[in-house]
C-alpha atoms as a PDB file:
ATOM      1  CA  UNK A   1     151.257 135.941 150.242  1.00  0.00           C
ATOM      2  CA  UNK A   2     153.838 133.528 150.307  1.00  0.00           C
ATOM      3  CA  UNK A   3     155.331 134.048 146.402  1.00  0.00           C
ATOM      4  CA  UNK A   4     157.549 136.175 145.569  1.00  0.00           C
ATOM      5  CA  UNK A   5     156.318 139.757 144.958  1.00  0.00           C
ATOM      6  CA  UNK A   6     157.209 142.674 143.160  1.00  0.00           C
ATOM      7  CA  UNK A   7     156.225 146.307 145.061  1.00  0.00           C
ATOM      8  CA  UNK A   8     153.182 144.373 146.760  1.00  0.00           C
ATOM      9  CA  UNK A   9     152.462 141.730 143.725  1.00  0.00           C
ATOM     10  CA  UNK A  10     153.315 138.823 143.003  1.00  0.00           C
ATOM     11  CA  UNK A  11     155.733 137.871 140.165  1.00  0.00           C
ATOM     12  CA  UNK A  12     153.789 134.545 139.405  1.00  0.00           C
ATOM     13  CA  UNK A  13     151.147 133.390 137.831  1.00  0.00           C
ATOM     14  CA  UNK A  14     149.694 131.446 140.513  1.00  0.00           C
ATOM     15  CA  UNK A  15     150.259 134.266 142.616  1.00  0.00           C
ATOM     16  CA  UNK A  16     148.722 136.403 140.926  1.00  0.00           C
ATOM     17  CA  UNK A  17     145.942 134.491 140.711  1.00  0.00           C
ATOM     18  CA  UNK A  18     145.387 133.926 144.258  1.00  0.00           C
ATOM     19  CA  UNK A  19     145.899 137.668 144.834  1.00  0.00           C
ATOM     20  CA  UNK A  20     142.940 137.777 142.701  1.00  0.00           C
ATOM     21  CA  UNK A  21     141.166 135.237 144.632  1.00  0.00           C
ATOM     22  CA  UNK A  22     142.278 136.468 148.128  1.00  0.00           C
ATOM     23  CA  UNK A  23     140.700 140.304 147.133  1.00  0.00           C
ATOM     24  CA  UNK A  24     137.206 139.002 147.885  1.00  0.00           C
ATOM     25  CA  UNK A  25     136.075 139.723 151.309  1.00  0.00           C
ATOM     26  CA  UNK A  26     133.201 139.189 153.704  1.00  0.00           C
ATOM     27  CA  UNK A  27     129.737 140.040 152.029  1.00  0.00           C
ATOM     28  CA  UNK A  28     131.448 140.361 148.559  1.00  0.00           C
ATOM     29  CA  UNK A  29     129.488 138.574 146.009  1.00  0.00           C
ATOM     30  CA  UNK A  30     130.221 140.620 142.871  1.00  0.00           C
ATOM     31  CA  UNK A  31     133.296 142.532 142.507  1.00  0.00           C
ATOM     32  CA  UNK A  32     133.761 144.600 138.968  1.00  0.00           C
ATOM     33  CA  UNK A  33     137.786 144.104 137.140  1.00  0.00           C
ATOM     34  CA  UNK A  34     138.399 147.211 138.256  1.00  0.00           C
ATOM     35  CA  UNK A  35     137.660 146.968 141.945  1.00  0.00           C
ATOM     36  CA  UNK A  36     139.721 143.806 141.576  1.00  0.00           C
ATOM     37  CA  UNK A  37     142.875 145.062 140.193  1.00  0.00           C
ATOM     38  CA  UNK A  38     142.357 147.974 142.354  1.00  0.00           C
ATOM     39  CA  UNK A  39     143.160 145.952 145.788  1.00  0.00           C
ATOM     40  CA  UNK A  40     145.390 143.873 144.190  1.00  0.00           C
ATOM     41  CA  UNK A  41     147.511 145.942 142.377  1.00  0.00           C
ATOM     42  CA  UNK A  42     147.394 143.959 139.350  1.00  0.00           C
ATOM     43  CA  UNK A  43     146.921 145.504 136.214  1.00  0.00           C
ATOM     44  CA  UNK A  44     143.489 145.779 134.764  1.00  0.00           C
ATOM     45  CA  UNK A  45     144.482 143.509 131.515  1.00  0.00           C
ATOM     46  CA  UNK A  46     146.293 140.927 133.336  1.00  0.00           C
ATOM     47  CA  UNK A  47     143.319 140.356 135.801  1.00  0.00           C
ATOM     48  CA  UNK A  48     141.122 140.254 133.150  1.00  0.00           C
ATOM     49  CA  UNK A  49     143.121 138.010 131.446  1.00  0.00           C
ATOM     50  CA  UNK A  50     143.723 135.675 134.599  1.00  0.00           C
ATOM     51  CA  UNK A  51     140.111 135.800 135.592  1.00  0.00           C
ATOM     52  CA  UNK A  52     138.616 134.526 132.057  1.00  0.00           C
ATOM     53  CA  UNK A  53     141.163 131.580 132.674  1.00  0.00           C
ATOM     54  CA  UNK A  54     140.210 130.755 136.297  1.00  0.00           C
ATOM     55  CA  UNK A  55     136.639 131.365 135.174  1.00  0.00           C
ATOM     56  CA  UNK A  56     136.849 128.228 132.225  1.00  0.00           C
ATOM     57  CA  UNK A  57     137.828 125.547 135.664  1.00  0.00           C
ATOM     58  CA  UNK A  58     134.793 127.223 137.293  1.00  0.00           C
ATOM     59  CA  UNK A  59     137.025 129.227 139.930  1.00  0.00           C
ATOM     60  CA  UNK A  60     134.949 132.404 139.027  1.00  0.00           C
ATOM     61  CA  UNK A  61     131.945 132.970 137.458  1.00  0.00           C
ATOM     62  CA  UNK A  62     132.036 135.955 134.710  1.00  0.00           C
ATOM     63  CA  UNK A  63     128.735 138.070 133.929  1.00  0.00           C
ATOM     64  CA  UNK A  64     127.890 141.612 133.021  1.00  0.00           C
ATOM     65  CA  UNK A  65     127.682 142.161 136.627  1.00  0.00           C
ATOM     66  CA  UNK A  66     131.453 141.203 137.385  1.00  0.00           C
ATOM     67  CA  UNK A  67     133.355 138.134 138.897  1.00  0.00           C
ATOM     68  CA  UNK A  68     132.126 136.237 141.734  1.00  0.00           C
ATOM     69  CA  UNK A  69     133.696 132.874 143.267  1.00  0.00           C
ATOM     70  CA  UNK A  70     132.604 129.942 141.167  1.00  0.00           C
ATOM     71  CA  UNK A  71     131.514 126.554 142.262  1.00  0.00           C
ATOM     72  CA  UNK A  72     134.599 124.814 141.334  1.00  0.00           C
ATOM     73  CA  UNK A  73     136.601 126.676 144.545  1.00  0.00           C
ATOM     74  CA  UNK A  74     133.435 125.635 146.615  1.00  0.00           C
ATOM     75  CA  UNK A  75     134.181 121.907 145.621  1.00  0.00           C
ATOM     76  CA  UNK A  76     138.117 121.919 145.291  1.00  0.00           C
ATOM     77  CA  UNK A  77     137.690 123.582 149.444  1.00  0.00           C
ATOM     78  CA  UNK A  78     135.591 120.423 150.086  1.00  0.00           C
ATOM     79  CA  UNK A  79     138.705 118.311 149.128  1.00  0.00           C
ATOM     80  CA  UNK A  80     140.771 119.354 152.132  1.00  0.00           C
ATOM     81  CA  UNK A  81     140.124 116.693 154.457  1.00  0.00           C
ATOM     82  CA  UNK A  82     141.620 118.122 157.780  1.00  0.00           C
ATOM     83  CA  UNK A  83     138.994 120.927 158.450  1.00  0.00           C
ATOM     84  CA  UNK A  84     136.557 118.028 157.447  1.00  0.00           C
ATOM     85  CA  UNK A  85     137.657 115.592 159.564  1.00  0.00           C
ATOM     86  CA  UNK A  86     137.828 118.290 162.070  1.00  0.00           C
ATOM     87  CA  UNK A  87     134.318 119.149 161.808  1.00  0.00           C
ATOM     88  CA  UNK A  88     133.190 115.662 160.698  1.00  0.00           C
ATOM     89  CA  UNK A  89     133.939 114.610 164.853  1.00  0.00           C
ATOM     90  CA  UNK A  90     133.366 118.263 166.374  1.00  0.00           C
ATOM     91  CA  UNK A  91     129.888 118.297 165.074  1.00  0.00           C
ATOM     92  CA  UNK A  92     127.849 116.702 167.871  1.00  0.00           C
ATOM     93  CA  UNK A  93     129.485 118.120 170.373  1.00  0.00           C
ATOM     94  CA  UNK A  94     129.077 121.662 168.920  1.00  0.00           C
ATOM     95  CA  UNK A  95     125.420 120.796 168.369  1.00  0.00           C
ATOM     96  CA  UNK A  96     125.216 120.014 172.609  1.00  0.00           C
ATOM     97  CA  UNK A  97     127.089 122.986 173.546  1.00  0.00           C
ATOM     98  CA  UNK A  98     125.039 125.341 171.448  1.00  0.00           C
ATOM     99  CA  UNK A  99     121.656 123.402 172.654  1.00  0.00           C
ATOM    100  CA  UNK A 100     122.510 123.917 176.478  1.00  0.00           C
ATOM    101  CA  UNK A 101     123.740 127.289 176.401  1.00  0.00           C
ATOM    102  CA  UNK A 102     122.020 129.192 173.198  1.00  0.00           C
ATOM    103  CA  UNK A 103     124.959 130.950 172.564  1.00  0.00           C
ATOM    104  CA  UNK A 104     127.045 131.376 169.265  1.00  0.00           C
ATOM    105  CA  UNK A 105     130.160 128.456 169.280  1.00  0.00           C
ATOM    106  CA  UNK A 106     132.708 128.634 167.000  1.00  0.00           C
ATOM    107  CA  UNK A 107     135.993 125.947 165.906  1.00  0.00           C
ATOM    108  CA  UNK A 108     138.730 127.444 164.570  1.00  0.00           C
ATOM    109  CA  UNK A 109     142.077 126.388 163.568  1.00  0.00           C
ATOM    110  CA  UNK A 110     145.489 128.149 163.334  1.00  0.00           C
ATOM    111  CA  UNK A 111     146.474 129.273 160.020  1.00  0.00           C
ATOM    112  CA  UNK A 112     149.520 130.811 159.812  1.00  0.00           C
ATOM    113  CA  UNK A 113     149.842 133.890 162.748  1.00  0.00           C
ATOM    114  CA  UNK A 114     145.718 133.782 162.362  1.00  0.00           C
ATOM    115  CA  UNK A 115     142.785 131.465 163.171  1.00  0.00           C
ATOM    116  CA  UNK A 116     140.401 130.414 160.605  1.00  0.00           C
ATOM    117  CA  UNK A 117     136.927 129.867 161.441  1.00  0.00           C
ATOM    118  CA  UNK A 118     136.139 126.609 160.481  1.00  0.00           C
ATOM    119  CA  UNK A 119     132.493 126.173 161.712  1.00  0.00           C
ATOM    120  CA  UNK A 120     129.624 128.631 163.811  1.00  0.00           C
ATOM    121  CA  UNK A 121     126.309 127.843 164.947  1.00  0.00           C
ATOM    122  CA  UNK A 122     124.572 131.068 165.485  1.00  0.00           C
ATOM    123  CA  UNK A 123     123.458 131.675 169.246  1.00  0.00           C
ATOM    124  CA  UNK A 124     119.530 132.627 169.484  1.00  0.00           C
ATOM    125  CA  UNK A 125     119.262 136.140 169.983  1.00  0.00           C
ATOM    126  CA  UNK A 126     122.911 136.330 169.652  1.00  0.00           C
ATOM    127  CA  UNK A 127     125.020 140.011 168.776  1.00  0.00           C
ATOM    128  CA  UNK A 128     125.726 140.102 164.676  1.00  0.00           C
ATOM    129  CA  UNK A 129     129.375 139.556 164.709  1.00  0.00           C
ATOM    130  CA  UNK A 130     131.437 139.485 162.033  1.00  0.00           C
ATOM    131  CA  UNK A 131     133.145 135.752 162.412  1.00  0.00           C
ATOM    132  CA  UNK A 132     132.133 133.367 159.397  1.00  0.00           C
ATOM    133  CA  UNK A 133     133.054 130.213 158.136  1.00  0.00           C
ATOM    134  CA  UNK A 134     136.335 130.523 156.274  1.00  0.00           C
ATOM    135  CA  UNK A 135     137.349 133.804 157.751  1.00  0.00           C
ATOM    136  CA  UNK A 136     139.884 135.377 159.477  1.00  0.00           C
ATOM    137  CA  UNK A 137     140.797 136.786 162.734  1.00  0.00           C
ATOM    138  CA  UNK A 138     144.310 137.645 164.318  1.00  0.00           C
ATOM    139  CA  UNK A 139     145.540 135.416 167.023  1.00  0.00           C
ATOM    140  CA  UNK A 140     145.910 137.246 169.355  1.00  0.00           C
ATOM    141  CA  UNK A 141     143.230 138.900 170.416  1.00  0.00           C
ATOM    142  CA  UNK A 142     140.491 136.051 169.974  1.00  0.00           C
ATOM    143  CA  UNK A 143     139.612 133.111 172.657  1.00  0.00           C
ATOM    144  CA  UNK A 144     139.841 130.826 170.243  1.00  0.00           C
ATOM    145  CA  UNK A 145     143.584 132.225 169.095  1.00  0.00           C
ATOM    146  CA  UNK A 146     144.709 132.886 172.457  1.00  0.00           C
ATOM    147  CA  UNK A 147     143.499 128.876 173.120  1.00  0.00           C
ATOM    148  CA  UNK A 148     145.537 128.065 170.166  1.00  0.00           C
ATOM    149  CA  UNK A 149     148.647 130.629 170.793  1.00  0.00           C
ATOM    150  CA  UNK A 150     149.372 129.423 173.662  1.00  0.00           C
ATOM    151  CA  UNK A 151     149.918 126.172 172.847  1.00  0.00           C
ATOM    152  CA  UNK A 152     151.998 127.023 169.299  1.00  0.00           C
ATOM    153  CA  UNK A 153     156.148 126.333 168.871  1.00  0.00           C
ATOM    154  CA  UNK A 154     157.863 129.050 170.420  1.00  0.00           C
ATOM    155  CA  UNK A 155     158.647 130.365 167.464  1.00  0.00           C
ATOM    156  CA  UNK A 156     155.492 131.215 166.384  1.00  0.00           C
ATOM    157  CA  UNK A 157     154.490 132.855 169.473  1.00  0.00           C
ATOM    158  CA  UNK A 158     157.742 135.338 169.246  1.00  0.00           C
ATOM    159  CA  UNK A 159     156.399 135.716 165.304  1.00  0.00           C
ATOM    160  CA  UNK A 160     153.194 137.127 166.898  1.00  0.00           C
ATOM    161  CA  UNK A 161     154.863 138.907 169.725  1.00  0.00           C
ATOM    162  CA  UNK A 162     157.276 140.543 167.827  1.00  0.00           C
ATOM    163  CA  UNK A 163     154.410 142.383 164.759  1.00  0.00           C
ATOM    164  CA  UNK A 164     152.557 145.179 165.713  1.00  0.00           C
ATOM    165  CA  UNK A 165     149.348 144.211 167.938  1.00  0.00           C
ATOM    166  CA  UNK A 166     146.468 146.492 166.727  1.00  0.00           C
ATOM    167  CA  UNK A 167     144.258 147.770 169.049  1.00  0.00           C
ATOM    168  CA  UNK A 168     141.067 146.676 167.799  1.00  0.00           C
ATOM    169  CA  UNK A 169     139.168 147.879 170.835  1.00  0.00           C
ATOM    170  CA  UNK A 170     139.974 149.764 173.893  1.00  0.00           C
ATOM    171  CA  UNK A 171     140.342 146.908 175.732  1.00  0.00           C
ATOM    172  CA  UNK A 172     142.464 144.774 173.111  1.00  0.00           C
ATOM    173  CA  UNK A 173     145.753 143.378 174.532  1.00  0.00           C
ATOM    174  CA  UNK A 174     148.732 144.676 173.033  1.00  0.00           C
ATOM    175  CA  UNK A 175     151.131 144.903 175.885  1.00  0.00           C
ATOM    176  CA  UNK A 176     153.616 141.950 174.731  1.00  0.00           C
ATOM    177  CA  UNK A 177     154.183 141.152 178.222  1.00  0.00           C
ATOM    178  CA  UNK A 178     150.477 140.373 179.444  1.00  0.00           C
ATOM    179  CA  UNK A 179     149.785 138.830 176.241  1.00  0.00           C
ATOM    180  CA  UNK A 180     152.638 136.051 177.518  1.00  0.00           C
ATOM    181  CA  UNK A 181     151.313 136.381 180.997  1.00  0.00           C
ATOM    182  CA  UNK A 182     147.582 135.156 179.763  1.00  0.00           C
ATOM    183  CA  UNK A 183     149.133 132.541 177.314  1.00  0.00           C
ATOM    184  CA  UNK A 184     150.706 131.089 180.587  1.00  0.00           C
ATOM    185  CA  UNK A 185     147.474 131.077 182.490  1.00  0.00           C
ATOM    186  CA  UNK A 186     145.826 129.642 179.484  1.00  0.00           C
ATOM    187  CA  UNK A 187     148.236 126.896 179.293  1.00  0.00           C
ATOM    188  CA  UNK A 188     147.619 125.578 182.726  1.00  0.00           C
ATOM    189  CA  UNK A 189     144.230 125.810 182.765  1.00  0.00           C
ATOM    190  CA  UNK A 190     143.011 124.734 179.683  1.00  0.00           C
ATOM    191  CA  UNK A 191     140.828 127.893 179.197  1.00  0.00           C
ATOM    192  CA  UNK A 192     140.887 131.189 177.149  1.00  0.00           C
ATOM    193  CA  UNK A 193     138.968 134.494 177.954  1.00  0.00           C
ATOM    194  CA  UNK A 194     138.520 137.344 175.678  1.00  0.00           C
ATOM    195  CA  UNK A 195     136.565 140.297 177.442  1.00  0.00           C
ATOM    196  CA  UNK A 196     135.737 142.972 174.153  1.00  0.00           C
ATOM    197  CA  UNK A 197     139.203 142.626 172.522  1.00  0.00           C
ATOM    198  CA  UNK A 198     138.179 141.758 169.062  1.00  0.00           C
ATOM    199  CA  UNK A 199     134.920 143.547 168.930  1.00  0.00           C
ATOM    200  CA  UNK A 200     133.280 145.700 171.580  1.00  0.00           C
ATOM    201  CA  UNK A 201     130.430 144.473 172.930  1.00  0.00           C
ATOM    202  CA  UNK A 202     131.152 140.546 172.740  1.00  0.00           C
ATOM    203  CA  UNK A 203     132.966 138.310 175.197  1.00  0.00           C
ATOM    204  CA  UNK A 204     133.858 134.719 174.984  1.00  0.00           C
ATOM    205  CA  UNK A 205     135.436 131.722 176.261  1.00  0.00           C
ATOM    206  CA  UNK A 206     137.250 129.116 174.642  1.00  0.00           C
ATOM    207  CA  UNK A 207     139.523 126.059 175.136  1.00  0.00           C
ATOM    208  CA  UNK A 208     142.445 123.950 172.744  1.00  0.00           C
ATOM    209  CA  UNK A 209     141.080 120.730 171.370  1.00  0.00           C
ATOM    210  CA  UNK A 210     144.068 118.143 170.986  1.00  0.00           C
ATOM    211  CA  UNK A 211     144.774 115.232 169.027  1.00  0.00           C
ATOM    212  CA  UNK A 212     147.264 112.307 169.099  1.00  0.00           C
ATOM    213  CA  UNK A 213     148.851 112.587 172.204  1.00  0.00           C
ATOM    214  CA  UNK A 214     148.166 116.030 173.307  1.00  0.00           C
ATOM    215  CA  UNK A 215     149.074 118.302 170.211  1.00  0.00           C
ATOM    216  CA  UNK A 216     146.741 120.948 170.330  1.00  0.00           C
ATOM    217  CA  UNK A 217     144.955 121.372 166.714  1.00  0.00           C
ATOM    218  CA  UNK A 218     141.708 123.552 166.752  1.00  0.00           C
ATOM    219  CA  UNK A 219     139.602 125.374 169.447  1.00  0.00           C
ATOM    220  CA  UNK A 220     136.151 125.545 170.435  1.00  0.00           C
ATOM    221  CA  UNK A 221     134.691 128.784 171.779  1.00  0.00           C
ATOM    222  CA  UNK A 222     131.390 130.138 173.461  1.00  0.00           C
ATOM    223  CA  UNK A 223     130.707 133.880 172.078  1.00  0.00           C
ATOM    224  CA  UNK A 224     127.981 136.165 173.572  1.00  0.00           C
ATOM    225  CA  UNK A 225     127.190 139.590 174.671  1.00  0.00           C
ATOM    226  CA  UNK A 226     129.622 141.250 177.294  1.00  0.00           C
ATOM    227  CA  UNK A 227     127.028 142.292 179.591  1.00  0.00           C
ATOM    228  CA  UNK A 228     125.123 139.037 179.260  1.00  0.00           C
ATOM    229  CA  UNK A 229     127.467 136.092 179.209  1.00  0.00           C
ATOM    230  CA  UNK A 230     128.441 134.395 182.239  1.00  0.00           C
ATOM    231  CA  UNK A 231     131.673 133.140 181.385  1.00  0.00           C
ATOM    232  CA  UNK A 232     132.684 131.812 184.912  1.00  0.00           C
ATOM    233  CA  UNK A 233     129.739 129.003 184.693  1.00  0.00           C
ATOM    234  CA  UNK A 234     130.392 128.611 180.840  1.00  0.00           C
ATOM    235  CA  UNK A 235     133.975 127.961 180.911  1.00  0.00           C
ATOM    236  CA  UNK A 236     133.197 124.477 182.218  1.00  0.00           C
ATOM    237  CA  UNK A 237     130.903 123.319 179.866  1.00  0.00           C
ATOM    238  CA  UNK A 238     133.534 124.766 176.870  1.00  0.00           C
ATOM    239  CA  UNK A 239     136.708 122.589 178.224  1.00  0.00           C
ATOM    240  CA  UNK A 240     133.967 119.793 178.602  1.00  0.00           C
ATOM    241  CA  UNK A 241     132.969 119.993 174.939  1.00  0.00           C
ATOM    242  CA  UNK A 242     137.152 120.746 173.815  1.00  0.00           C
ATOM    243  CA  UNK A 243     137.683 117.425 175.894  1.00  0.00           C
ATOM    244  CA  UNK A 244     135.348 115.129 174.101  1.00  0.00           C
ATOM    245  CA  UNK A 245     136.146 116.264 170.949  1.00  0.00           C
ATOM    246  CA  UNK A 246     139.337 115.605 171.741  1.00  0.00           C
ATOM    247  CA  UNK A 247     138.442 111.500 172.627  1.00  0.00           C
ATOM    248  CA  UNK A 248     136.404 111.566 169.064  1.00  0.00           C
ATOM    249  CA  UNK A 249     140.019 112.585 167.594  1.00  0.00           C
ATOM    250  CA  UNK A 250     141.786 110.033 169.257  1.00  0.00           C
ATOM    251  CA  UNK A 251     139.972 107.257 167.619  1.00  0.00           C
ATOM    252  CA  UNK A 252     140.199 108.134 164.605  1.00  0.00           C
ATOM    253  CA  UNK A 253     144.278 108.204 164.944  1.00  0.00           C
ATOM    254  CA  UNK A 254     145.945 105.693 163.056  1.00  0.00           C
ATOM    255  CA  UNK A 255     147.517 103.137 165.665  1.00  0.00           C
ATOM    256  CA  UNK A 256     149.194 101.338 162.729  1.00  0.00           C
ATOM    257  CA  UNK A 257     151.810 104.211 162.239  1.00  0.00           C
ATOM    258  CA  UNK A 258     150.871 107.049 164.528  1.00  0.00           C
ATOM    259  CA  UNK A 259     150.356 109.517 162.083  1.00  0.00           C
ATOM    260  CA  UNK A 260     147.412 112.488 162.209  1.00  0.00           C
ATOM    261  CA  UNK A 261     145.400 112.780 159.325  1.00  0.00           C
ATOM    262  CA  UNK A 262     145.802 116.079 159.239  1.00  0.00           C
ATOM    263  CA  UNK A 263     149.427 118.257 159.307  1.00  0.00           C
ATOM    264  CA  UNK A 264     150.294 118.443 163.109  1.00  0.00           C
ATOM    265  CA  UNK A 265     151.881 122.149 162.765  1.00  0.00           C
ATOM    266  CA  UNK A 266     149.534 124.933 160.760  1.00  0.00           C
ATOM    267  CA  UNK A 267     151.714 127.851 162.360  1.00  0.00           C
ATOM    268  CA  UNK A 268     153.732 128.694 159.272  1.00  0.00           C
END
């Protein structure tokens, strides 16, 4: 949360109300007032209060069942023309990767010291996994994070280095010194490997899609079952895809002042 906050809350309004906002999770439709101010921490008047607002722009929708995310989020989200864009030129490419192989792909972009899921075609016969489009995953223990990590400002790689590294899995890397030994290899040759770090059971391989000159602004990743996938032949055909999205970017840079339609540093 990036306002200022009071023993976990924030002091503002708009704070507050993305606190509010941020509580809802993966597979929550319906959350009551009380579950709400209950992971936020917000008092039960105040959210109510703050959640009747929100709800008359169609931000949430209020029943007798509780608060869910209204239409008018879905549409403002629509508005922010970078993961559009994004998506807008990955699409075909995407569409050919997941039509040779049959396995889940996912884009993702770097948001902060995470990566945000910005598109998934669901392999055929594919593991359930729990990436979606909008979510969240750490950096750092992702293909598509590790693609994008190691390609960050310095500073934002020490940021990452320097929190504690979960072990989501036994075989998660949280060793900061082979996480920097992998973000070197990844770096010279354009691929990523995760082997059952973020979830056991799945594997993938991704690669850094750049824009504009070689800044590095999303990733593309191939995401199957660990005892299945064979990432050696796929890796190929995923820094293929990651370097003709890359050509659909360049053309639509703007040779009349060399600026990116899109921010060209999301690691803050």
């Amino acid at each position: 949360m990036r306002s200022t906050q009071r023993d976990g809350v924030p002091d503002s309004v708009v704070g507050r109300a993305f606190a509010l906002l941020s509580a809802f999770g993966q597979g929550d439709r319906t959350l009551s007032f009380a579950e709400l101010s209950r992971r936020t921490g917000i008092g039960k008047a105040t959210a109510h209060r703050l959640l009747h607002q929100m709800a008359e722009w169609n931000v949430v929708e209020v029943s007798a069942d509780g608060v869910r995310i209204g239409m008018g989020l879905f549409e403002l989200g629509l508005l922010a023309s970078r993961p559009f864009d994004l998506r807008e030129a990955a699409t075909p490419f995407l569409a050919d990767l997941y039509r040779a192989t049959g396995e889940t792909v996912h884009l993702a972009v770097a948001e902060g010291l995470d990566v945000v899921y910005v598109q998934k075609l669901e392999g055929r016969n594919g593991p359930s996994m729990s990436s979606r489009v909008g979510g969240r995953m750490p950096a750092y223990c992702t293909g598509v994070g590790k693609a994008l990590l190691a390609h960050a400002p310095d500073e934002r790689v020490h940021a990452v280095l320097r929190q504690d590294l979960p072990r989501r899995t036994p075989r998660t890397v949280v060793a900061r010194g082979l996480l920097e030994r992998e973000l070197g290899r990844v770096r010279e040759t354009g691929i990523a490997v995760e082997y059952e770090e973020s979830m056991m059971g799945i594997s993938c391989v991704a690669s850094p899609i750049t824009a504009g000159g070689g800044h590095v602004v999303a990733a593309v990743s191939i995401t199957g079952r660990a005892n299945r996938i064979d990432i050696p032949r796929l890796a190929p055909a995923v820094r293929t895809t990651a370097l003709g999205i890359s050509r659909s970017l360049d053309d639509r840079f703007d040779r009349n002042d060399r600026a990116l339609i899109w921010p060209r540093d999301r690691w803050r």
